[in-house]
N, C-alpha and C. Protein backbone atom coordinates (compact mmCIF):
# COMPACT_ATOMS: atom_id res chain seq x y z
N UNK A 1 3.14 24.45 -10.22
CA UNK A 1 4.07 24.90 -9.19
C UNK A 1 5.26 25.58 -9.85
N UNK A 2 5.61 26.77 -9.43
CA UNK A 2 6.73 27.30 -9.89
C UNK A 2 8.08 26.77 -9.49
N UNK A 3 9.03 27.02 -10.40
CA UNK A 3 9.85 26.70 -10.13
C UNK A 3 11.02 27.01 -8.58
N UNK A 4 10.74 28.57 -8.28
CA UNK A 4 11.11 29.07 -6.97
C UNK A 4 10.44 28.09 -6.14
N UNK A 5 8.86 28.00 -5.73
CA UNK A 5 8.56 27.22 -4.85
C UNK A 5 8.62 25.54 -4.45
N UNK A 6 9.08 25.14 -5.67
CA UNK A 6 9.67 23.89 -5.74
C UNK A 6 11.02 23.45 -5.35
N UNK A 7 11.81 24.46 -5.42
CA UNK A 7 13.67 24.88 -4.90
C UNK A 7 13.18 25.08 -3.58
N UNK A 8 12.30 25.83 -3.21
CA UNK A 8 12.09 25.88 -1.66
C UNK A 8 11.95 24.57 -0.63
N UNK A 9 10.61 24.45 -1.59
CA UNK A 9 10.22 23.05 -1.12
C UNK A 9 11.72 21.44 -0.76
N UNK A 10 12.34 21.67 -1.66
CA UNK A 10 13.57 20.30 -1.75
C UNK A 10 14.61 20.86 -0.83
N UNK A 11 14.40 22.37 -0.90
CA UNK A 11 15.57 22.83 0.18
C UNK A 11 15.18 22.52 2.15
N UNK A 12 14.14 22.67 1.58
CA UNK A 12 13.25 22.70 3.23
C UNK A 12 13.62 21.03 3.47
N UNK A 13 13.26 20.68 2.29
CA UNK A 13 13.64 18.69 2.77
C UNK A 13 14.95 18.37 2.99
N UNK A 14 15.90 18.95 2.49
CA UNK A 14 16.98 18.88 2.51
C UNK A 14 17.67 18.67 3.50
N UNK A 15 17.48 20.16 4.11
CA UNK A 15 18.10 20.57 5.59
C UNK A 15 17.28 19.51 6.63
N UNK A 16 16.24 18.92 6.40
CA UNK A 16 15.24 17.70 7.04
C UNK A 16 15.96 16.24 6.68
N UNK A 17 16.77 16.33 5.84
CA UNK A 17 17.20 14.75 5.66
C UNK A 17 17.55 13.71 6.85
N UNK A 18 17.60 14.79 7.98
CA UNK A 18 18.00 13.38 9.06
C UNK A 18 16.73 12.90 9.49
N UNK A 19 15.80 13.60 9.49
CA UNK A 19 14.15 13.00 10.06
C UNK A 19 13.84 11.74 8.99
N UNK A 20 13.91 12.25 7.78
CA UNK A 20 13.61 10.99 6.78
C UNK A 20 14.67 9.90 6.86
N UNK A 21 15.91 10.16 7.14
CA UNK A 21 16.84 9.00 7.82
C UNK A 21 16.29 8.06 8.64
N UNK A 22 15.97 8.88 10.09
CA UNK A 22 15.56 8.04 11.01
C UNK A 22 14.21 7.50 10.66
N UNK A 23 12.58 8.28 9.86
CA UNK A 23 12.12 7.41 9.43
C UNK A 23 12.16 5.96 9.12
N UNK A 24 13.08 6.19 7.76
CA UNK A 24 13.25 4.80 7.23
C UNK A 24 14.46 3.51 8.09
N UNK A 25 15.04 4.38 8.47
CA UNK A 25 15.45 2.91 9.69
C UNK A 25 14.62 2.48 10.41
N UNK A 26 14.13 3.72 11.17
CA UNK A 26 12.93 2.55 11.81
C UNK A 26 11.88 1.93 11.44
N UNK A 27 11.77 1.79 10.16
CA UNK A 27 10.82 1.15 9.20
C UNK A 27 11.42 0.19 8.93
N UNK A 28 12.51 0.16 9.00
CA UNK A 28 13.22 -0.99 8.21
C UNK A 28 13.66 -1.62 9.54
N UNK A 29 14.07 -1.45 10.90
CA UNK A 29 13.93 -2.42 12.17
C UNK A 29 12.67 -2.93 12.42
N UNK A 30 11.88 -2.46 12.35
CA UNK A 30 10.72 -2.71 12.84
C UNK A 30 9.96 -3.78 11.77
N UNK A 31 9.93 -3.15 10.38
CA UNK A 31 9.94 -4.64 9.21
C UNK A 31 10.74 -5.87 9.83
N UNK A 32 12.12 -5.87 9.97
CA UNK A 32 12.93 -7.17 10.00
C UNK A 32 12.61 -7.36 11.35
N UNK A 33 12.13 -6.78 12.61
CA UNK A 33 11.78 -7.43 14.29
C UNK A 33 10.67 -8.26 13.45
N UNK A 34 9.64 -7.64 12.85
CA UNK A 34 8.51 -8.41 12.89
C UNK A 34 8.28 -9.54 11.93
N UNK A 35 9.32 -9.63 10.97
CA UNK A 35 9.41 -10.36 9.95
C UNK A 35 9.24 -11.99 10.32
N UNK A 36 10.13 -12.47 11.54
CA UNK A 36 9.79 -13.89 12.40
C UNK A 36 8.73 -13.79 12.75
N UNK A 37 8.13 -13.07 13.01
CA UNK A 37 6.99 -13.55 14.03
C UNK A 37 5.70 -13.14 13.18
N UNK A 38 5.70 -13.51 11.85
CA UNK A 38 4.29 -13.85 11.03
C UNK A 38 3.26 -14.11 11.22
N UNK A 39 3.50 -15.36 12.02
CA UNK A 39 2.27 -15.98 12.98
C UNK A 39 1.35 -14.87 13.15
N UNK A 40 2.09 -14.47 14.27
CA UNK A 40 2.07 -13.91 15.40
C UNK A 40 1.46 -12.51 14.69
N UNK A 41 1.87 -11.74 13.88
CA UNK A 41 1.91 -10.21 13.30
C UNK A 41 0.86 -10.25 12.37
N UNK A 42 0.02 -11.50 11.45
CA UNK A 42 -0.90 -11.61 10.69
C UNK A 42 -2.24 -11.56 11.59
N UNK A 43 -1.94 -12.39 12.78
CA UNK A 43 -3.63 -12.00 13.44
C UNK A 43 -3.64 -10.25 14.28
N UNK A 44 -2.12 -9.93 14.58
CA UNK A 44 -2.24 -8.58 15.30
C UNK A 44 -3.29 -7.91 14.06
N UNK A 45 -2.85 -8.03 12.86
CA UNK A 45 -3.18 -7.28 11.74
C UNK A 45 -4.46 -7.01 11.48
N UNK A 46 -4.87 -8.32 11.29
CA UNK A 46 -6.13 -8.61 11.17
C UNK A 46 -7.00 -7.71 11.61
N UNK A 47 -6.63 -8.39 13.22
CA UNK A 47 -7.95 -7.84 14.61
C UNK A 47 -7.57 -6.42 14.60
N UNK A 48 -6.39 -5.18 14.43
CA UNK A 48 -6.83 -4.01 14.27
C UNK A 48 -7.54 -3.63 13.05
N UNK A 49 -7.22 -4.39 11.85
CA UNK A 49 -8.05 -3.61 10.62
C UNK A 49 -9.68 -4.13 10.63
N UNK A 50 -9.70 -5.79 11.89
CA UNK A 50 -11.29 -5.16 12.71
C UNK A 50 -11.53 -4.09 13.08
N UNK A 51 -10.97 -4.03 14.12
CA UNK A 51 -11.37 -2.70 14.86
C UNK A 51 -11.31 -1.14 14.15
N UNK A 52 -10.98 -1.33 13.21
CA UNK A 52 -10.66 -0.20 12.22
C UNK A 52 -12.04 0.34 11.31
N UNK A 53 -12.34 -1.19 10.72
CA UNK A 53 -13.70 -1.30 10.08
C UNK A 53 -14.65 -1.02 11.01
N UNK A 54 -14.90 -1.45 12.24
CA UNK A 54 -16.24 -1.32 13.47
C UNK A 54 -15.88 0.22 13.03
N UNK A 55 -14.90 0.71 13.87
CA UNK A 55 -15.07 2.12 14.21
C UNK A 55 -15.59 2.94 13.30
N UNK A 56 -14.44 2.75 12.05
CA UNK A 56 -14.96 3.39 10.88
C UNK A 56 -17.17 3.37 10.24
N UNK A 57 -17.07 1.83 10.30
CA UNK A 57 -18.51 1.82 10.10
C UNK A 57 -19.63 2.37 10.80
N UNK A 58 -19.11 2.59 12.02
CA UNK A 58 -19.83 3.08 13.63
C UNK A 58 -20.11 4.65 12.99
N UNK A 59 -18.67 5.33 12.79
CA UNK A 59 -19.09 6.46 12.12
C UNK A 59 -19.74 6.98 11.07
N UNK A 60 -19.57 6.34 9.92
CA UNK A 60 -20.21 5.89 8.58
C UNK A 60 -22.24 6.05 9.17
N UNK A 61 -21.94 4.94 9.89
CA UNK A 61 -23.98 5.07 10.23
C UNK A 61 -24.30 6.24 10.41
N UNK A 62 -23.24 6.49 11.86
CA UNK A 62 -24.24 7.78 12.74
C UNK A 62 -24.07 8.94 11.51
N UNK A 63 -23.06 9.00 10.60
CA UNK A 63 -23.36 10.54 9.96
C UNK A 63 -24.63 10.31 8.83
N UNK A 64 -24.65 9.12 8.33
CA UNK A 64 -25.85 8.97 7.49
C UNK A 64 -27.01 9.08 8.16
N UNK A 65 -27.13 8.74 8.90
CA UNK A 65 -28.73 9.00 10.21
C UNK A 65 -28.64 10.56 10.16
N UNK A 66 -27.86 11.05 9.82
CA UNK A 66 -28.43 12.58 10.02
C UNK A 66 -28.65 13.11 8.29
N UNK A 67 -28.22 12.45 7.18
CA UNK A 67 -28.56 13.06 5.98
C UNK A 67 -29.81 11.73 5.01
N UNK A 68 -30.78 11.44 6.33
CA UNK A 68 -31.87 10.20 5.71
C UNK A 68 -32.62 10.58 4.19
N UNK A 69 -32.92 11.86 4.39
CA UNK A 69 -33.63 12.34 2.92
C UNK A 69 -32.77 12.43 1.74
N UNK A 70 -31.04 11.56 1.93
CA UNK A 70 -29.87 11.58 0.49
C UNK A 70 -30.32 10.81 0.00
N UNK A 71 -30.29 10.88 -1.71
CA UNK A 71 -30.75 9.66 -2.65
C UNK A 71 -29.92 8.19 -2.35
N UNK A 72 -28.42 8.63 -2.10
CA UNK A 72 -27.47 7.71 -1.61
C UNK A 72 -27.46 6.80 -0.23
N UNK A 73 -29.01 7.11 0.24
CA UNK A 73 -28.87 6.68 1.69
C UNK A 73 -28.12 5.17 1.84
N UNK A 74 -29.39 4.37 1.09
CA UNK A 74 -29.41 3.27 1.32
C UNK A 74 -27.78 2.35 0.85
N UNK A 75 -27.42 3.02 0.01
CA UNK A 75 -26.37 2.57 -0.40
C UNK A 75 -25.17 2.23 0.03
N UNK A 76 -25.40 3.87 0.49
CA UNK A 76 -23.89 3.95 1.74
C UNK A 76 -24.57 3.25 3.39
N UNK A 77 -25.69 3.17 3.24
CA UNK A 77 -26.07 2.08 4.60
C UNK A 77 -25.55 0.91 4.69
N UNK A 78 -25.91 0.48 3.44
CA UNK A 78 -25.42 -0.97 2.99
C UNK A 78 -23.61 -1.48 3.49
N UNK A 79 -23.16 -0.11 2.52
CA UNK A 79 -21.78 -0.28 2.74
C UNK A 79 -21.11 -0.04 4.47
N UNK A 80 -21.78 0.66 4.83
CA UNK A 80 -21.92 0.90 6.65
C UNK A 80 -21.67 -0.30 7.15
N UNK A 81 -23.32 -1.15 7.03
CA UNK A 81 -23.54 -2.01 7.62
C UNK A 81 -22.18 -3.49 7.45
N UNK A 82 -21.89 -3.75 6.25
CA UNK A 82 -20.52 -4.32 5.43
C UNK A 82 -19.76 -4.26 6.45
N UNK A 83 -19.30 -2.81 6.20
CA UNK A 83 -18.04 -2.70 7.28
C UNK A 83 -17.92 -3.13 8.53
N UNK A 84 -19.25 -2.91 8.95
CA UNK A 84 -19.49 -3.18 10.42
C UNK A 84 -19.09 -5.22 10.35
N UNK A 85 -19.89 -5.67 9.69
CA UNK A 85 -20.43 -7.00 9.70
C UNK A 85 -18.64 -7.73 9.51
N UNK A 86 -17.66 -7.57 8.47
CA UNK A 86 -16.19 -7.45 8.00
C UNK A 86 -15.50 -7.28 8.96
N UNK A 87 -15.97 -6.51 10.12
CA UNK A 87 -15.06 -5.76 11.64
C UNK A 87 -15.38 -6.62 12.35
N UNK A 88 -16.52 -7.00 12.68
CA UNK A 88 -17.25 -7.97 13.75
C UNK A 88 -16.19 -9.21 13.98
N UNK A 89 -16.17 -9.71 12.28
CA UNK A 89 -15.88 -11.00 12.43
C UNK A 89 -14.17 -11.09 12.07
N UNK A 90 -14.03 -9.74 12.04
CA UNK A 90 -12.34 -10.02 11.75
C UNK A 90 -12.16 -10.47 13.58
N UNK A 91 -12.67 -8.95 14.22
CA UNK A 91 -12.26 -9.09 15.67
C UNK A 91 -12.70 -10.43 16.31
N UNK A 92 -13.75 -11.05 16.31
CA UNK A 92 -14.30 -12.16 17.00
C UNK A 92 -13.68 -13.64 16.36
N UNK A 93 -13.00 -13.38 15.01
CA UNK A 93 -12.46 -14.74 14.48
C UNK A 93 -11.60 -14.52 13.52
N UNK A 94 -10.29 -13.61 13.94
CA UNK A 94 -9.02 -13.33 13.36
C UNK A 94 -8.88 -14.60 12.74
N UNK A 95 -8.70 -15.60 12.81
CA UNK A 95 -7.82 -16.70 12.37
C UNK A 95 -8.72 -17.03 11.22
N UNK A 96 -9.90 -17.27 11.29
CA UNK A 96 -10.60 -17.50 9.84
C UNK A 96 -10.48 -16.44 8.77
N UNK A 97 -10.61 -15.29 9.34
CA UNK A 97 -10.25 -13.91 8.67
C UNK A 97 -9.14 -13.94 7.86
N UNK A 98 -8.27 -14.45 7.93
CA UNK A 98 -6.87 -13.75 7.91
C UNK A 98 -6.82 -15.16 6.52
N UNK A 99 -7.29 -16.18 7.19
CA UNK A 99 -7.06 -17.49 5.88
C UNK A 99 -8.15 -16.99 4.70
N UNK A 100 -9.14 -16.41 5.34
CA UNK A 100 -10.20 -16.20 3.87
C UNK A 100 -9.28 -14.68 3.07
N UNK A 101 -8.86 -13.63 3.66
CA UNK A 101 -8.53 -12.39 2.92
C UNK A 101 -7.24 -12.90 2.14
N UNK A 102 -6.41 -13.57 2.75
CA UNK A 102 -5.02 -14.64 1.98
C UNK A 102 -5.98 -14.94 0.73
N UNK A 103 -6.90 -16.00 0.60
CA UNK A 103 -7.36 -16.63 -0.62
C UNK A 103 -7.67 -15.32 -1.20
N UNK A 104 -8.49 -14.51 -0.84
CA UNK A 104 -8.58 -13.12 -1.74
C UNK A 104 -7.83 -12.59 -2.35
N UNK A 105 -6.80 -12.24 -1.54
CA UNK A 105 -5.49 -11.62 -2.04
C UNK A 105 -4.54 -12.42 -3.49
N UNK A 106 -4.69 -13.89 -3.07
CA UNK A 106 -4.18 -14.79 -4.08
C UNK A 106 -4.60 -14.56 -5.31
N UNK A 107 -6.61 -14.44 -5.54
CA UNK A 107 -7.36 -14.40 -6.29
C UNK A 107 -7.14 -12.81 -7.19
N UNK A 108 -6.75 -11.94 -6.37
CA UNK A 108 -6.57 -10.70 -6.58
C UNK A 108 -5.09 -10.39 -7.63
N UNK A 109 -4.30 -11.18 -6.75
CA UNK A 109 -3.20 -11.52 -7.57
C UNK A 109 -2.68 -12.48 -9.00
N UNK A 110 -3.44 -13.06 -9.15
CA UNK A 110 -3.76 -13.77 -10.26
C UNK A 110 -4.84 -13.16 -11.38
N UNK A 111 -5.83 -12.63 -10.98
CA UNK A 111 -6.74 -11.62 -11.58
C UNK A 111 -5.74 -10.78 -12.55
N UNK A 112 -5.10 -9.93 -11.47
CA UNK A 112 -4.53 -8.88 -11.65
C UNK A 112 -3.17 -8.83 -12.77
N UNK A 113 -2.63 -9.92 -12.20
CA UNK A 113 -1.11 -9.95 -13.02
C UNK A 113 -1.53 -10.61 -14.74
N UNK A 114 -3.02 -11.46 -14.89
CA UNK A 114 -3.29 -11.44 -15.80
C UNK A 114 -3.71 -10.35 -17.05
N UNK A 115 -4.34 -9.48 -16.22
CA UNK A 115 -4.94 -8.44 -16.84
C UNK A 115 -3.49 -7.66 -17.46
N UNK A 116 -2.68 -7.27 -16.28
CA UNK A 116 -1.24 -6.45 -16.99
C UNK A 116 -0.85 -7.36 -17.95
N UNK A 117 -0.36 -8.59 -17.45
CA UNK A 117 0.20 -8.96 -18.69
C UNK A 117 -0.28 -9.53 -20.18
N UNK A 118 -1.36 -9.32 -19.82
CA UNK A 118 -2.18 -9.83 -21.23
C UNK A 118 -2.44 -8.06 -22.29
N UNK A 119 -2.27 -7.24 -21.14
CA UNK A 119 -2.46 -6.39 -21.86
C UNK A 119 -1.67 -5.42 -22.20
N UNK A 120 -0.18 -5.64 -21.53
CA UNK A 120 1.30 -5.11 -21.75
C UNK A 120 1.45 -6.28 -23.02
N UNK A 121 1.05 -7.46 -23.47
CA UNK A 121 1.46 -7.71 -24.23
C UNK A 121 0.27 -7.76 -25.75
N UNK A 122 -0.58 -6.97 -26.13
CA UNK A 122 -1.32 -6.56 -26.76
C UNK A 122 -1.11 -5.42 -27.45
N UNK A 123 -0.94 -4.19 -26.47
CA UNK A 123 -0.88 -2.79 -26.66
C UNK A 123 0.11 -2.21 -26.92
N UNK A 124 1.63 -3.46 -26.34
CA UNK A 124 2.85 -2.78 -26.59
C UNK A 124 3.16 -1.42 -26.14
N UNK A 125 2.73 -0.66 -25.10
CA UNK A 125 3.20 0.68 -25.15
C UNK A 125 4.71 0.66 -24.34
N UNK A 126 4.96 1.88 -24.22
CA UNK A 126 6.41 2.18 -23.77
C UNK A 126 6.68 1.77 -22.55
N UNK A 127 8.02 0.38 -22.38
CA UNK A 127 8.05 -0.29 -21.04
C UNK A 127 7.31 -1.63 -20.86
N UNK A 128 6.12 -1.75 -21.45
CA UNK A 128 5.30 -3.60 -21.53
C UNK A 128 5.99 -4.29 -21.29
N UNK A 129 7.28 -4.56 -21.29
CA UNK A 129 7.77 -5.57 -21.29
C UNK A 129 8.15 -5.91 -19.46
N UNK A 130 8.25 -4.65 -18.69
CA UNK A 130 8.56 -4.76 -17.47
C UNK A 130 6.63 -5.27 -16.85
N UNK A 131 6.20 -4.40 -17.14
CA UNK A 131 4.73 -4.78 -16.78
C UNK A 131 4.07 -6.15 -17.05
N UNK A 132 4.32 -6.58 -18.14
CA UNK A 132 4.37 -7.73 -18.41
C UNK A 132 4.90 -9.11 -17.77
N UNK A 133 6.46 -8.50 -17.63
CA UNK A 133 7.34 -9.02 -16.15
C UNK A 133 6.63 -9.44 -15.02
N UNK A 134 5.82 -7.88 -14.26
CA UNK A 134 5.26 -7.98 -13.27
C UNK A 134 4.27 -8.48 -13.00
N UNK A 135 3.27 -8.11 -13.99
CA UNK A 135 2.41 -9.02 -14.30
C UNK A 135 2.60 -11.06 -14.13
N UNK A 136 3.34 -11.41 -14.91
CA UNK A 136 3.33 -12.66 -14.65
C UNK A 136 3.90 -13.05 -13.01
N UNK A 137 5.09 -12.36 -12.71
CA UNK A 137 5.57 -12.24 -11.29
C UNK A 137 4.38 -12.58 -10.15
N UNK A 138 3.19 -11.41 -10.58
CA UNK A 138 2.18 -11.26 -9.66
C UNK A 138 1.22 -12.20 -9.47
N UNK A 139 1.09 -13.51 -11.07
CA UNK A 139 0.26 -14.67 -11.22
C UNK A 139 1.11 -15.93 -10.14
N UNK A 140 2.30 -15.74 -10.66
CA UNK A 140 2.79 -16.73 -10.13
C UNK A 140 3.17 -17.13 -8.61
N UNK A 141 2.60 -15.78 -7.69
CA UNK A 141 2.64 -15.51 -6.90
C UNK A 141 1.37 -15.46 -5.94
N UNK A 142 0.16 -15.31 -7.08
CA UNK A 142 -0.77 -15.38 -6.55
C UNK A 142 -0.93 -17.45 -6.88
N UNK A 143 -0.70 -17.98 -7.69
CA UNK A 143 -1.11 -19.31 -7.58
C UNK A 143 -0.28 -20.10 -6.68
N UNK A 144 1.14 -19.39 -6.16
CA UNK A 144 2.06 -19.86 -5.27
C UNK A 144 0.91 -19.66 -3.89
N UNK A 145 0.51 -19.11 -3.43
CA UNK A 145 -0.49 -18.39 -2.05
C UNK A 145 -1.45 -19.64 -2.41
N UNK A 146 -2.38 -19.65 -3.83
CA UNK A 146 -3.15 -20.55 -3.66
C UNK A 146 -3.04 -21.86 -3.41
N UNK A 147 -2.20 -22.30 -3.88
CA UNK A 147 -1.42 -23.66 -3.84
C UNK A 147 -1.65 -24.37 -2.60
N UNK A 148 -0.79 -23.61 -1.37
CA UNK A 148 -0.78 -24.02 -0.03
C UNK A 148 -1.46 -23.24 0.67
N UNK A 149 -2.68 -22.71 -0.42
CA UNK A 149 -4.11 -22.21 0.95
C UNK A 149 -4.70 -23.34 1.11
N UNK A 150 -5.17 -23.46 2.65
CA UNK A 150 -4.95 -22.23 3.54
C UNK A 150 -3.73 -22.01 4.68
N UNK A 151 -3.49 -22.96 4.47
CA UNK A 151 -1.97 -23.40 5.34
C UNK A 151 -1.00 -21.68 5.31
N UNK A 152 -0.47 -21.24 4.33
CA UNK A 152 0.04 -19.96 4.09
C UNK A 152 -0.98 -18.21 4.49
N UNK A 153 -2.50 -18.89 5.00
CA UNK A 153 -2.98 -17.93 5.45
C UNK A 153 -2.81 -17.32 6.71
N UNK A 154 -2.34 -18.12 7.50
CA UNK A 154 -1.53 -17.90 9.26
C UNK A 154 -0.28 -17.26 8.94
N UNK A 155 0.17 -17.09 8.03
CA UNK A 155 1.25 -16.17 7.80
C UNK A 155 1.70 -15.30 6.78
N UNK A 156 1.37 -15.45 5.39
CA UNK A 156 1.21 -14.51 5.09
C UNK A 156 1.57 -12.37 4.80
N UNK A 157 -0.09 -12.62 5.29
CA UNK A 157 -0.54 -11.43 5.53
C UNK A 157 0.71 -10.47 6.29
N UNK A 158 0.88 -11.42 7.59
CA UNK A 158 2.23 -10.63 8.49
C UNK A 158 3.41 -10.36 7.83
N UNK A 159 4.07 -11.24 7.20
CA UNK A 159 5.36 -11.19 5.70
C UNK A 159 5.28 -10.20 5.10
N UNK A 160 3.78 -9.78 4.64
CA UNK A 160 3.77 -8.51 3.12
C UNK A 160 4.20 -7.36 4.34
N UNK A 161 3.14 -7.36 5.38
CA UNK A 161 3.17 -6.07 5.85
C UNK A 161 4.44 -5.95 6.29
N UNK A 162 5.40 -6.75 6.60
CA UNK A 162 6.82 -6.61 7.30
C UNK A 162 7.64 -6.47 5.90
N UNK A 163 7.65 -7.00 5.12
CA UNK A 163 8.06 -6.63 4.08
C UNK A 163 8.04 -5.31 3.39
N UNK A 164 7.11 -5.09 3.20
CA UNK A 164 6.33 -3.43 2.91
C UNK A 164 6.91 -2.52 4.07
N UNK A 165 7.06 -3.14 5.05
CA UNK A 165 7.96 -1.85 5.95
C UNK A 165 9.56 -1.78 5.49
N UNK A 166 9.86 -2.91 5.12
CA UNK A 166 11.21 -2.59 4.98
C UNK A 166 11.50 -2.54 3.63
N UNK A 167 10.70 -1.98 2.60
CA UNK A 167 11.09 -1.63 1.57
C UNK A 167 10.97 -0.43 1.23
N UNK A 168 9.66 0.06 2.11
CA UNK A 168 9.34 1.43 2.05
C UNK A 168 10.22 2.66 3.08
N UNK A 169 10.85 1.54 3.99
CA UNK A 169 12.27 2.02 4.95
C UNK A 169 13.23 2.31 4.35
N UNK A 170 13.66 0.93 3.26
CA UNK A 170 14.97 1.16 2.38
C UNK A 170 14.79 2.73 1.68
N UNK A 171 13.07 3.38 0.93
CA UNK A 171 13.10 3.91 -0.07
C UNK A 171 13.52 5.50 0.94
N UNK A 172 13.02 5.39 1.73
CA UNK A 172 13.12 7.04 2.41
C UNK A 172 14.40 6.79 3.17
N UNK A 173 15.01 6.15 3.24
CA UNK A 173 17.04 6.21 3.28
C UNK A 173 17.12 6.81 2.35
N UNK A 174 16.79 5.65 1.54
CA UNK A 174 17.54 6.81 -0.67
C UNK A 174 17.57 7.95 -0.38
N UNK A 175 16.08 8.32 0.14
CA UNK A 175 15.85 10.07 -0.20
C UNK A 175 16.61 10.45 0.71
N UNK A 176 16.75 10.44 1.83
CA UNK A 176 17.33 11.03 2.62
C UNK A 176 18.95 11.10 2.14
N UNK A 177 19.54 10.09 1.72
CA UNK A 177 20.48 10.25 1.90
C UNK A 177 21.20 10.61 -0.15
N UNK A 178 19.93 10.83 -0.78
CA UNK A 178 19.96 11.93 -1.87
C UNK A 178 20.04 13.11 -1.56
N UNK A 179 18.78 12.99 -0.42
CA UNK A 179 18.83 14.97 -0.04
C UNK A 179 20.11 15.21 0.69
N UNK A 180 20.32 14.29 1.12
CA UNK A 180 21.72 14.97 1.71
C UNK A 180 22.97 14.81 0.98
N UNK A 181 23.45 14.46 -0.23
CA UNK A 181 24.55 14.50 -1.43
C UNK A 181 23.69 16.05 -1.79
N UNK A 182 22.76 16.46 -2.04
CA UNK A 182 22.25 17.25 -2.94
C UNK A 182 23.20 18.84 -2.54
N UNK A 183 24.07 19.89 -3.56
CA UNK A 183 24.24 20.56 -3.06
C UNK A 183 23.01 22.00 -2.80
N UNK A 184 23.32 22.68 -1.64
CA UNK A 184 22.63 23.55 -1.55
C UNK A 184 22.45 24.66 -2.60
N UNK A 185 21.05 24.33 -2.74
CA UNK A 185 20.17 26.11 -3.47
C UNK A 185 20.08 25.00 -5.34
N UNK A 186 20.54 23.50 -5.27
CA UNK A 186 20.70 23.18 -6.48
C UNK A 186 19.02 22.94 -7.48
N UNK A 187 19.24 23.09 -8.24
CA UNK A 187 17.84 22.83 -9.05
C UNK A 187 17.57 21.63 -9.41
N UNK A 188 16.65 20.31 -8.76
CA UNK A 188 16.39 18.77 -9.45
C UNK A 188 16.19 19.12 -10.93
N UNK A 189 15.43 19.82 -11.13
CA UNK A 189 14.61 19.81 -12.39
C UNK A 189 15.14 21.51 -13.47
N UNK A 190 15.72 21.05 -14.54
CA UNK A 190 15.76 22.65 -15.43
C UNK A 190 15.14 23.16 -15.89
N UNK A 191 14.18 24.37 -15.65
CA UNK A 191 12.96 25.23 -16.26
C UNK A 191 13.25 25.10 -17.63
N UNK A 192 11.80 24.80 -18.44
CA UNK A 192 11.88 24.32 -19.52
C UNK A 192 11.86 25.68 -20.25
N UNK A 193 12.73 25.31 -21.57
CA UNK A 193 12.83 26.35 -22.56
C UNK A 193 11.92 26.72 -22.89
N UNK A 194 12.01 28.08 -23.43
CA UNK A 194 11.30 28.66 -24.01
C UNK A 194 11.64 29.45 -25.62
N UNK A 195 13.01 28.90 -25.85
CA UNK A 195 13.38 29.56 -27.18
C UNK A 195 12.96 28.17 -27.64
N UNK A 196 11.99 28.66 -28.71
CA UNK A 196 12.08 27.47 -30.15
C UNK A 196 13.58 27.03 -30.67
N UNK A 197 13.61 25.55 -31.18
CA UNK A 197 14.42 24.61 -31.98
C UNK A 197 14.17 25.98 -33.17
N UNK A 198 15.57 25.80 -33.50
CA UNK A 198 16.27 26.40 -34.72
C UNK A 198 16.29 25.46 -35.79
């Protein structure tokens, strides 16, 4: 990307900073409305990312029924059928759903924060030490979930996603209210030299 079309681009956002304003507030009301009501916001969750999977899988079949002679048929049938079977039972039994994907998530999180930090602290590259950070952050967080599964699976799920709204609310304020300190026609970034070190 050139540099003109990139000045365009931040200018166009710029003069837009109040849309990304109101974005992130209402990301960030709508995080903290739903933040009490966990309970309550973990099975909403659930039963649409049922209905998400049916639909999705519903479509998934019917387009494979029309390409039967792909080497990939069966495969992506399989995964079809998954989705479908994952949707069924989110929608028909949110509440078991929601305690089994919690233990997942725990498992996921403990997996995971092991792997970074075993391997931010091996490889040493630039920063390990924050990854490493996070990494353990992410164990101790996943054996915190396991601890009081399944009890913490009725709520949960609703917390991250309310959480995740209001962090990802806080982040498009920043911008917005970067793009709007920013003066006009200014350059984020300085086109890189081109005279050689002397």
């Amino acid at each position: 990307m050139s540099q003109g079309s990139l000045l365009a681009g931040i200018e166009a956002a710029r003069r837009n900073w109040g849309w990304f304003l109101v974005l992130g507030l209402l990301l960030i009301v709508l995080g903290a409305a739903t933040l009490p009501l966990a309970l309550v916001m973990t099975t909403v969750y659930v039963w649409f990312w049922g209905v998400s999977l049916l639909i999705g899988g519903g479509f998934y079949l019917a387009a494979l029924f029309a390409v039967r002679s792909w080497d990939g048929f069966f495969i992506y049938l399989l995964m079809g059928l998954l989705s479908l079977f994952v949707g069924l039972f989110c929608v028909m039994h949110p509440f078991e759903a929601e305690v089994q994907l919690t233990l997942i998530l725990a498992i996921l999180l403990v997996v995971g924060g092991s792997f970074r930090a075993i391997s931010a602290a091996f490889l040493q590259y630039p920063g390990a030490i924050w990854s490493m950070l996070g990494g353990l952050i992410a164990i101790l967080l996943g054996a915190a979930i396991w601890r009081h599964w399944p009890y913490d699976g009725i709520w949960f799920i609703g917390m991250m996603v309310s959480i995740d709204m209001i962090v990802q609310g806080a982040s498009w304020v920043a911008l917005a209210l970067g793009l709007k300190s920013m003066p006009r026609g200014s350059a984020p970034l300085s086109p890189p030299s081109t005279t050689p070190a002397m």
